[in-house]
N, C-alpha and C. Protein backbone atom coordinates (compact mmCIF):
# COMPACT_ATOMS: atom_id res chain seq x y z
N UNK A 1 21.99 -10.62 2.58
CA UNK A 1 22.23 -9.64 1.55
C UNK A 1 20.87 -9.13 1.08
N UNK A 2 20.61 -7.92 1.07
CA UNK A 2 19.87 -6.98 0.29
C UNK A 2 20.23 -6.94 -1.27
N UNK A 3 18.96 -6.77 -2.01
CA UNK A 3 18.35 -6.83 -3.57
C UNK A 3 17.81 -5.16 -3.29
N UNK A 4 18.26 -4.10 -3.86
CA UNK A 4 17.45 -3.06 -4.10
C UNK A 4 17.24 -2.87 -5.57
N UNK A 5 16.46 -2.09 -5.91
CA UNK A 5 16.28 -1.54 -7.40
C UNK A 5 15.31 -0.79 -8.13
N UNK A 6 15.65 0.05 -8.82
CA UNK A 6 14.89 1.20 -9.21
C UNK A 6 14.63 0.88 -10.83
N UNK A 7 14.14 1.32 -11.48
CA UNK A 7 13.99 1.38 -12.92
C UNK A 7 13.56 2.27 -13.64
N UNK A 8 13.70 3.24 -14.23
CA UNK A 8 12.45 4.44 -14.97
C UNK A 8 11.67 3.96 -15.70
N UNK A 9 10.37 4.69 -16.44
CA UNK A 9 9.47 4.09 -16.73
C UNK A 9 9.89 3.68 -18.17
N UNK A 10 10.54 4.19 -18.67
CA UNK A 10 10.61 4.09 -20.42
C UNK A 10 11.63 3.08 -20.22
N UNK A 11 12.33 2.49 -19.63
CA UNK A 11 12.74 0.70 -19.17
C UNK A 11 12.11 -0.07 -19.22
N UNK A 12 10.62 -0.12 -18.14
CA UNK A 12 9.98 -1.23 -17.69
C UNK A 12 9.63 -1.85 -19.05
N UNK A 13 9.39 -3.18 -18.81
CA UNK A 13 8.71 -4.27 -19.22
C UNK A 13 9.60 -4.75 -20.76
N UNK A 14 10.92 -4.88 -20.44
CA UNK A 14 12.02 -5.13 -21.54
C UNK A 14 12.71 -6.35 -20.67
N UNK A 15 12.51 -7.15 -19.33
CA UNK A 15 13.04 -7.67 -18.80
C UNK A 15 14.55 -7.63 -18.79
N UNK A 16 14.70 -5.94 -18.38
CA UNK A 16 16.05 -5.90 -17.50
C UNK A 16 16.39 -5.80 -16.19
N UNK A 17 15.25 -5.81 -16.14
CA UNK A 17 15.67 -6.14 -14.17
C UNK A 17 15.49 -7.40 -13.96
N UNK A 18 14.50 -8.54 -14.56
CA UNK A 18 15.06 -9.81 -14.39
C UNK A 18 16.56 -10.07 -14.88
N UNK A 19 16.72 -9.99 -15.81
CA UNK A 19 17.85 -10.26 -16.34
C UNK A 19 19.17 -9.83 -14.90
N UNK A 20 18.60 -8.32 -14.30
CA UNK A 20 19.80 -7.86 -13.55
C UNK A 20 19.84 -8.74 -12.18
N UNK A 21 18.75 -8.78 -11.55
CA UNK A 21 18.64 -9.72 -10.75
C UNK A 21 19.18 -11.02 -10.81
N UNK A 22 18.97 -12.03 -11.70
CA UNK A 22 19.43 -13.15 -11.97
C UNK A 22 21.50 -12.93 -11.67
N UNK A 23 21.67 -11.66 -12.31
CA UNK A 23 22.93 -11.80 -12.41
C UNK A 23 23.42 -11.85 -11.09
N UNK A 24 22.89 -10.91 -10.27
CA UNK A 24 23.52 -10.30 -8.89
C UNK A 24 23.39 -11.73 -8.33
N UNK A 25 22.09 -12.56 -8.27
CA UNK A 25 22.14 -13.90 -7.22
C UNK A 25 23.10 -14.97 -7.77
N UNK A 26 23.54 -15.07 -9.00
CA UNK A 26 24.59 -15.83 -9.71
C UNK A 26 25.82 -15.15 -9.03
N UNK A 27 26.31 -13.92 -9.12
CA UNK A 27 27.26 -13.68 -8.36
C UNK A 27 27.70 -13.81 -6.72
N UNK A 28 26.33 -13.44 -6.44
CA UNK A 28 26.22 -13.91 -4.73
C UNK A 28 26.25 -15.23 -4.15
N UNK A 29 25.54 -16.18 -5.14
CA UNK A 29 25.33 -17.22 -4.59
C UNK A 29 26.89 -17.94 -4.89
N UNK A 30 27.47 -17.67 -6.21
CA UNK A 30 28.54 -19.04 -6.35
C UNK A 30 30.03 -18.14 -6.33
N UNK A 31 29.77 -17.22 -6.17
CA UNK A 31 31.01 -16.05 -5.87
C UNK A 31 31.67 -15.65 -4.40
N UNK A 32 30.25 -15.18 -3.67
CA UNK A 32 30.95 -14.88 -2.59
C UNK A 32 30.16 -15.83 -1.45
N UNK A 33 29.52 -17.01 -1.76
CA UNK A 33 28.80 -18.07 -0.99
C UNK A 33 27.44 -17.11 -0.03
N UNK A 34 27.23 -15.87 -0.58
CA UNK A 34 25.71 -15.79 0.44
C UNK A 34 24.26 -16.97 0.48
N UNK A 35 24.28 -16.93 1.87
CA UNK A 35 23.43 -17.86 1.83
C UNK A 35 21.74 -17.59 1.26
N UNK A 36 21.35 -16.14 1.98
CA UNK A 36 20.06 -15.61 1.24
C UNK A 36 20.31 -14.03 0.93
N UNK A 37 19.67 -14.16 0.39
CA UNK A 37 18.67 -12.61 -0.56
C UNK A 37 17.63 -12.22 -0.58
N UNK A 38 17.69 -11.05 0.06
CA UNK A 38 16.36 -10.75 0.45
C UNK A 38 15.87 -8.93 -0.66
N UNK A 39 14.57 -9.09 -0.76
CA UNK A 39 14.05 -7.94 -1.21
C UNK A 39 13.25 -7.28 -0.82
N UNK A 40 13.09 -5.88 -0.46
CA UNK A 40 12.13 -5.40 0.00
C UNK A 40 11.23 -4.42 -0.97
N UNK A 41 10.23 -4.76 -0.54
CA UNK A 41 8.75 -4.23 -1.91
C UNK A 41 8.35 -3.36 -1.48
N UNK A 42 7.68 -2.12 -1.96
CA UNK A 42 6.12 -1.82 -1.20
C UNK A 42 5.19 -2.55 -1.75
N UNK A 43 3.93 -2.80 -0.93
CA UNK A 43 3.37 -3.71 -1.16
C UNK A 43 2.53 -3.29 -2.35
N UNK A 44 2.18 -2.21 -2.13
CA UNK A 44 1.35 -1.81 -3.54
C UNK A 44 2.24 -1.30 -5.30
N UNK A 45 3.37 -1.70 -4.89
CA UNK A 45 4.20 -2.06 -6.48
C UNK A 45 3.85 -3.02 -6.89
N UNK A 46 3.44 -3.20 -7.56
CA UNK A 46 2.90 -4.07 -8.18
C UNK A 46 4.05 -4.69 -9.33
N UNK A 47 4.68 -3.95 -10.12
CA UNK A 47 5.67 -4.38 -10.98
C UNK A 47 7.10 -5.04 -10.03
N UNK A 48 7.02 -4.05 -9.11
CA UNK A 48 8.25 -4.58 -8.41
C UNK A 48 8.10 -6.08 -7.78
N UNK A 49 7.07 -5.53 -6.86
CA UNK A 49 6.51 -7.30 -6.28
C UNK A 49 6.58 -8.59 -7.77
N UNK A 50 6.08 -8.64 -8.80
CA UNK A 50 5.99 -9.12 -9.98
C UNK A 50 7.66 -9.78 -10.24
N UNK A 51 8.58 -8.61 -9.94
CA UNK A 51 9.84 -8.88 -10.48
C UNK A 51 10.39 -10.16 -9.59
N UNK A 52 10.12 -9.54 -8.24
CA UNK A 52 10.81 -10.84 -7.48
C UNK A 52 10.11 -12.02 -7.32
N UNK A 53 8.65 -11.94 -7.83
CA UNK A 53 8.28 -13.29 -7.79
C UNK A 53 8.66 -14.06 -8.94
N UNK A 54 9.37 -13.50 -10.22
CA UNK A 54 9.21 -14.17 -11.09
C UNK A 54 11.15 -14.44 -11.76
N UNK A 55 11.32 -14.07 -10.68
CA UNK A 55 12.79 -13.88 -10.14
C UNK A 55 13.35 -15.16 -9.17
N UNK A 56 11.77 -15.41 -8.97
CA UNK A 56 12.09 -17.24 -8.08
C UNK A 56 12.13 -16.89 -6.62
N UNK A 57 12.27 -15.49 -5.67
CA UNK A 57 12.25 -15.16 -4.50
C UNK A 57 10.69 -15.92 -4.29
N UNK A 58 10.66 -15.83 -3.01
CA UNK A 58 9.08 -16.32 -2.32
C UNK A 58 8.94 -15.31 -1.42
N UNK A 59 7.63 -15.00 -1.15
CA UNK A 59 7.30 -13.81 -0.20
C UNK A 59 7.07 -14.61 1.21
N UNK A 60 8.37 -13.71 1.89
CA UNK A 60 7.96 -14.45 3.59
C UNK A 60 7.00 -13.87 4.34
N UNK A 61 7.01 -12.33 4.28
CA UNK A 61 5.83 -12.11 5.10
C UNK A 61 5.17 -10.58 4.20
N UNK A 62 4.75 -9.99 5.05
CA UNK A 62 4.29 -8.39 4.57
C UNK A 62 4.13 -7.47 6.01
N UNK A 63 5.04 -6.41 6.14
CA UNK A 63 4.86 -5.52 7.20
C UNK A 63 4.29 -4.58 7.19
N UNK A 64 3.38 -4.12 8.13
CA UNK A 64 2.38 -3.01 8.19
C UNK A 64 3.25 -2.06 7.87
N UNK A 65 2.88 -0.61 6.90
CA UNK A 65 2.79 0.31 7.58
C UNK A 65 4.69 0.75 8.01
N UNK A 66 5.27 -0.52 6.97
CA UNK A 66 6.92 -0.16 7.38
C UNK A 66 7.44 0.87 6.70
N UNK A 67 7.22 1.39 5.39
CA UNK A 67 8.30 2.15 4.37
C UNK A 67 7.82 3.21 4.18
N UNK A 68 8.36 4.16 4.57
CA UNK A 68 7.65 5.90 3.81
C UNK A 68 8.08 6.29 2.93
N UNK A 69 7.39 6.54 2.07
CA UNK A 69 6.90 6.60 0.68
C UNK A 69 6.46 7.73 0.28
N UNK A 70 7.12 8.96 -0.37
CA UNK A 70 6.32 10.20 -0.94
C UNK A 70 5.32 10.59 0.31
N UNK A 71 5.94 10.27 1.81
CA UNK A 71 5.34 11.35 2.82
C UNK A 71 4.32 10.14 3.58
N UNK A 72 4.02 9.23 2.82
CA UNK A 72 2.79 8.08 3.60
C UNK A 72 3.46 7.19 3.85
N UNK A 73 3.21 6.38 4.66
CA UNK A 73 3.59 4.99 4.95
C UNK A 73 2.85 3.97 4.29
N UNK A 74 3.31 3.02 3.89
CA UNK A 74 2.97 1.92 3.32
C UNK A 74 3.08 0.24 3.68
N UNK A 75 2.61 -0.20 3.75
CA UNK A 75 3.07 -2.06 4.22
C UNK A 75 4.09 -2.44 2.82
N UNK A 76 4.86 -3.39 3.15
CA UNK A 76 6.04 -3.71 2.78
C UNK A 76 6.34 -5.19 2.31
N UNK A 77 6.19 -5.64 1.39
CA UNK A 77 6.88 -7.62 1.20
C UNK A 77 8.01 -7.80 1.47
N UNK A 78 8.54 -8.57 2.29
CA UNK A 78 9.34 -9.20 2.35
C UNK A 78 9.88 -10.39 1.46
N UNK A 79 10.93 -10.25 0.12
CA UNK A 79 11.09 -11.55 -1.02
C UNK A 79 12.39 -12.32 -0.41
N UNK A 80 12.15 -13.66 -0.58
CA UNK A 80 13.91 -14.19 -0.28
C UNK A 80 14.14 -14.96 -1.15
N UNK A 81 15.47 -15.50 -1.25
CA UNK A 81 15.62 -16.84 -2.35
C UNK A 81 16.97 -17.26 -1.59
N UNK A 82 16.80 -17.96 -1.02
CA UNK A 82 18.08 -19.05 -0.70
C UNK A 82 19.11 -19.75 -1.55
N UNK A 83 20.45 -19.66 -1.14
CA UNK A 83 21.35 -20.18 -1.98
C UNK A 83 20.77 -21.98 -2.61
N UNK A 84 20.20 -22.93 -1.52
CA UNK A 84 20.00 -23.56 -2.06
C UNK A 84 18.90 -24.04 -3.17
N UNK A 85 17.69 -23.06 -3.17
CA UNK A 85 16.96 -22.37 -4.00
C UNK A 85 17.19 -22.20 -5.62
N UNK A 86 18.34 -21.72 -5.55
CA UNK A 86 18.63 -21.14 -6.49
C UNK A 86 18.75 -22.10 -7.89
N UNK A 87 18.25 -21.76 -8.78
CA UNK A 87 18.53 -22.97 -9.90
C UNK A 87 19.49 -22.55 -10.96
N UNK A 88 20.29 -21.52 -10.89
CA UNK A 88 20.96 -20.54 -11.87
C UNK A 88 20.58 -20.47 -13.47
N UNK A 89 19.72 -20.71 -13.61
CA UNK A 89 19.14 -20.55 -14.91
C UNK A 89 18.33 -19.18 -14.90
């Protein structure tokens, strides 16, 4: 399962996308039994990358040069968090 998510700026930093996140892997994990969750970053978000690390995902890798972006390409994080991972708190 895919994690996407957007936010506008006059949102950020109210922790509602942790908050939204947490919910979706509580539903995924003990609802419909997915085993992982994965997120994809650009690497130079910096807030976004931030969210899923602090969201409990771990970064598996980073791809060159994968996501186009406003016309450029960019390298990409890869976040996951495994059902057994998960601490639902």
């Amino acid at each position: 399962m895919e994690l996407g998510y957007w936010l506008g700026n006059e949102f950020t930093g109210k922790g509602i996308m942790l908050q939204v996140i947490h919910e979706l892997c509580s539903l995924a994990f003990t609802q419909y039994n997915v085993q992982k969750i994965e997120i994809y970053v650009a690497a130079d978000n910096f807030a976004s990358n931030k969210v899923a690390k602090n969201s409990g995902f771990h970064l598996e890798t980073t791809q060159r040069e994968s996501i186009l972006l406003f016309g450029e390409f960019h390298d990409e994080n890869i976040w996951s968090l495994l059902q057994n991972e998960w601490n639902g708190n």
